[in-house]
Protein backbone atom coordinates (compact mmCIF):
# COMPACT_ATOMS: atom_id res chain seq x y z
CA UNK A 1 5.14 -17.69 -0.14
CA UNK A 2 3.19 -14.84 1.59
CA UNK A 3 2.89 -11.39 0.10
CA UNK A 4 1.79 -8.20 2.32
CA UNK A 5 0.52 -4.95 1.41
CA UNK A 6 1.79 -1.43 2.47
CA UNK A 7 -0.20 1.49 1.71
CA UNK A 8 1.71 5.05 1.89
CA UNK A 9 -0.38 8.66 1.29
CA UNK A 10 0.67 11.40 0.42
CA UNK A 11 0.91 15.03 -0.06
CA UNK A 12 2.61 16.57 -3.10
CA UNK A 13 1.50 20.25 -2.07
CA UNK A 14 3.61 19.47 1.13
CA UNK A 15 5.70 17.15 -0.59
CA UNK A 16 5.57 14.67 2.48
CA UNK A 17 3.86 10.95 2.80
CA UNK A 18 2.97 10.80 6.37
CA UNK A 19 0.55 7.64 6.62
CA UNK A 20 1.94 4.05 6.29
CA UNK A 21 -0.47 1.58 6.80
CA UNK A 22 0.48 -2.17 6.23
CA UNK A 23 -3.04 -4.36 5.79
CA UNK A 24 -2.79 -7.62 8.58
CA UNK A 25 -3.75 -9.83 5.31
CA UNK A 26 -1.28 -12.08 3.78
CA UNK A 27 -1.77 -13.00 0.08
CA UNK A 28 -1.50 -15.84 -1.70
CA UNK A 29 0.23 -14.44 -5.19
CA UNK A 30 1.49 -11.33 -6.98
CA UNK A 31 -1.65 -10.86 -8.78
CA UNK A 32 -4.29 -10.75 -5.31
CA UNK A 33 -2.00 -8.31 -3.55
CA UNK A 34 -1.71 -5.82 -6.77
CA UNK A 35 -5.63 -6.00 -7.32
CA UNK A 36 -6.19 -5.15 -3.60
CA UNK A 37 -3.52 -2.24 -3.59
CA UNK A 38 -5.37 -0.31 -6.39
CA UNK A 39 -8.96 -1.14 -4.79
CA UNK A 40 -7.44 -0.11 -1.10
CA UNK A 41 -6.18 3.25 -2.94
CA UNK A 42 -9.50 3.99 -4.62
CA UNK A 43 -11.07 3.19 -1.34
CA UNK A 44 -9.15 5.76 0.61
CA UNK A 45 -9.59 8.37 -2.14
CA UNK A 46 -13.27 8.02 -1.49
CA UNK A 47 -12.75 8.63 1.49
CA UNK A 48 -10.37 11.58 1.76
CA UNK A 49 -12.89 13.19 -0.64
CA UNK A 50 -12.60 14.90 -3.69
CA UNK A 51 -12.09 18.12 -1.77
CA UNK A 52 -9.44 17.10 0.24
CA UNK A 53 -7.58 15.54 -2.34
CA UNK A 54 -7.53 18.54 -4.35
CA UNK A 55 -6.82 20.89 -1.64
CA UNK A 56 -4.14 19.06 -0.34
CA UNK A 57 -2.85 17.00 -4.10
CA UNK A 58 -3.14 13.55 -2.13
CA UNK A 59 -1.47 10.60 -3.76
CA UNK A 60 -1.01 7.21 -3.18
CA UNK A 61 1.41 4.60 -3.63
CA UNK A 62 1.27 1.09 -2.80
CA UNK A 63 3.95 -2.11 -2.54
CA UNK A 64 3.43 -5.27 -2.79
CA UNK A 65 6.07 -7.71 -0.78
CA UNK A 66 7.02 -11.17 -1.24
CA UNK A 67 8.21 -12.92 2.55
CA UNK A 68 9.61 -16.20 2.73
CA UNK A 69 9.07 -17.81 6.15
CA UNK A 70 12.27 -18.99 7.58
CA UNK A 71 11.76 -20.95 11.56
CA UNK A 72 8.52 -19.01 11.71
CA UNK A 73 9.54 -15.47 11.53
CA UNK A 74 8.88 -13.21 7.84
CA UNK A 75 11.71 -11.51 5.72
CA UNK A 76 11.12 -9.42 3.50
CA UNK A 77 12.94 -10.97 -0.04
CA UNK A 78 11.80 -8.34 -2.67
CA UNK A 79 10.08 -5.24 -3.02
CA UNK A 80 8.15 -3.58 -5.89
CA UNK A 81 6.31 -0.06 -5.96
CA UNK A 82 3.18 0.88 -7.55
């Protein structure tokens, strides 16, 4: 079992999430991908700055997916937002 990681930010001023960005690591459980997907978000926060988030109410959300490998190719089996 491999999990990925997909990062979305956005705007709730503009009502819009423009940025997707799916991190080239594959983890090992539930609990790894979770931990990273708050630390990622805090880590972009940072760097947005406080400014920008407030000028422009930037969220994020993050989901963590479980793949199954089937002949060497990932599908996606379930889904959870955070």
């Amino acid at each position: 079992m491999k999990i990925i990681l997909t990062l979305i930010i956005c705007s709730a001023l503009n009502d819009t999430c423009d940025f997707i960005w799916t991190k080239d690591t594959k983890f090992p459980d539930w609990n790894s991908c979770m931990r990273q997907g708050y630390n990622d978000s805090l880590r972009a926060m940072d760097i947005m700055g406080a400014d920008y988030v407030n000028k422009n109410q930037m969220y994020i959300k993050f989901a963590c997916k479980e793949m199954v490998t089937e002949n060497n190719e990932l599908k996606k089996s379930q889904e959870t937002d955070a």
